[in-house]
C-alpha atoms as a PDB file:
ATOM      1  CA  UNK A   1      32.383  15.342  10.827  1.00  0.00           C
ATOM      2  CA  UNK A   2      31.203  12.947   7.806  1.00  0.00           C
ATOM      3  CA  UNK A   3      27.561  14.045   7.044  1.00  0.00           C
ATOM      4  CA  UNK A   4      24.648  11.797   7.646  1.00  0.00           C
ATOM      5  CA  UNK A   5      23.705   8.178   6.647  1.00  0.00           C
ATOM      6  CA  UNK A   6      20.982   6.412   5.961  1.00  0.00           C
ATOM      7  CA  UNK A   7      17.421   7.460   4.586  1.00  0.00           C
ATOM      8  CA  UNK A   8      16.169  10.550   5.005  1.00  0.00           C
ATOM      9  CA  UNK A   9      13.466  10.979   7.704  1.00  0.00           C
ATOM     10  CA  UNK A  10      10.058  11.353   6.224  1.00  0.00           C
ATOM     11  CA  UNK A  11       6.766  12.975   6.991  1.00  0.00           C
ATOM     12  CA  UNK A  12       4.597   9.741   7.273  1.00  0.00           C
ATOM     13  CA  UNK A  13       6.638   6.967   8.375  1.00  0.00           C
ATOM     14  CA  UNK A  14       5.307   3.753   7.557  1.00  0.00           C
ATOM     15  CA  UNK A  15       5.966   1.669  10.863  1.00  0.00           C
ATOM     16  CA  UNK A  16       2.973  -0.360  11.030  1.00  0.00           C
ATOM     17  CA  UNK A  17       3.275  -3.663   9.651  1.00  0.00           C
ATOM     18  CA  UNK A  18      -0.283  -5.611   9.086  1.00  0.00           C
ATOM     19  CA  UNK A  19      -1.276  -8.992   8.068  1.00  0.00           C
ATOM     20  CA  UNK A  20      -3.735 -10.703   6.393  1.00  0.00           C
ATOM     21  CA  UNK A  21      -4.836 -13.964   4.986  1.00  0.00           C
ATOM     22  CA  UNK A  22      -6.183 -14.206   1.450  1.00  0.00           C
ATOM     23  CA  UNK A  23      -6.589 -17.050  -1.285  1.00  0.00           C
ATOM     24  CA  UNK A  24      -5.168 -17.859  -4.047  1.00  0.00           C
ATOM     25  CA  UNK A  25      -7.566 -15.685  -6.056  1.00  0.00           C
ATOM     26  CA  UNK A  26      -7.113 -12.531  -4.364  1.00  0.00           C
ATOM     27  CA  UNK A  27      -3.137 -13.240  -4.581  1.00  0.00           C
ATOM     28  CA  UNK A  28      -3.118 -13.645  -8.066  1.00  0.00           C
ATOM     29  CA  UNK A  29      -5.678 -10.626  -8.543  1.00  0.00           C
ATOM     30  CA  UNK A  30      -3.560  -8.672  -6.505  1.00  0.00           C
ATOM     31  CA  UNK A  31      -0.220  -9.511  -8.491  1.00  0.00           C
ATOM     32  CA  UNK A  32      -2.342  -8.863 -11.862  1.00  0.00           C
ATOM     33  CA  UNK A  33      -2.845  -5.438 -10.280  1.00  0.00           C
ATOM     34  CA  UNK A  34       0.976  -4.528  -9.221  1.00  0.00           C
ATOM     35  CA  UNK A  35       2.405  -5.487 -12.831  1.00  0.00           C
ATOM     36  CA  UNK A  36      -0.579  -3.554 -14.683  1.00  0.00           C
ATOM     37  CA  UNK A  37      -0.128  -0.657 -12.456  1.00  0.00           C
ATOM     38  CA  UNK A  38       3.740  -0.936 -11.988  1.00  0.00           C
ATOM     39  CA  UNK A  39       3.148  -0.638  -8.233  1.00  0.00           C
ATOM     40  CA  UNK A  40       4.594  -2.645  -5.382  1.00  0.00           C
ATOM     41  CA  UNK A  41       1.538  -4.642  -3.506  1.00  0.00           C
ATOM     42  CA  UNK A  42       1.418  -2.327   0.100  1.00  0.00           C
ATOM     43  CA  UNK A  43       1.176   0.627  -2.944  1.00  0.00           C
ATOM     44  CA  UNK A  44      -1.871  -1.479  -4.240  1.00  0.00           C
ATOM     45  CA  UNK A  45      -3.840  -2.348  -1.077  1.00  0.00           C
ATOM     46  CA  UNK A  46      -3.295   1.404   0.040  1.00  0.00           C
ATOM     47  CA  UNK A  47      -4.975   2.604  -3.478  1.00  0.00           C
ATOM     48  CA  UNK A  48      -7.849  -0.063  -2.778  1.00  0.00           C
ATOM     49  CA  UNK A  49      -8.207   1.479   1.004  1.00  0.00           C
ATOM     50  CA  UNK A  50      -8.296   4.651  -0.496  1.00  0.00           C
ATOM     51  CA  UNK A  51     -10.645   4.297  -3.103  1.00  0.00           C
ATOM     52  CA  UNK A  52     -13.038   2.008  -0.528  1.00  0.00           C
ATOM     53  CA  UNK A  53     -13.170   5.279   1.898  1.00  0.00           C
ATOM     54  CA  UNK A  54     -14.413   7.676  -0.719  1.00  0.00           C
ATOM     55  CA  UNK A  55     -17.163   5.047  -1.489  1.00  0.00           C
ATOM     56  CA  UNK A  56     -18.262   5.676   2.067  1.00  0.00           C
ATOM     57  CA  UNK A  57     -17.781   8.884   2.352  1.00  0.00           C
ATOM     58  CA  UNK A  58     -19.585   9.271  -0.519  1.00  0.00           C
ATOM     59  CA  UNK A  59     -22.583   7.525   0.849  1.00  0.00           C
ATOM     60  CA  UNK A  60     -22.788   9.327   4.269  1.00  0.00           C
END
């Protein structure tokens, strides 16, 4: 039997697609952020959910 294809499974799949609608602005803030950082855009706006949830956690 030929071993196994594809990607390998992972702990924390990300399946979950989301949307959102943003200006210009944010856009072109967010790009400014993914070539500074070297980080694709989903890696970005999980960083800023991150960082957003210690801010309330911090606060409660």
């Amino acid at each position: 039997m030929s071993p196994r294809t594809g990607r390998p499974k992972t702990d924390n799949p990300k399946d979950i697609q989301l949307k959102i609608r943003a200006d210009r602005q944010t856009i072109d803030d967010l790009e400014y952020c993914c070539k500074k950082k070297a980080m694709t855009k989903s890696d970005v706006i999980r960083l800023g959910i991150q960082k957003v949830k210690e801010e309330v956690d911090e606060k409660e």
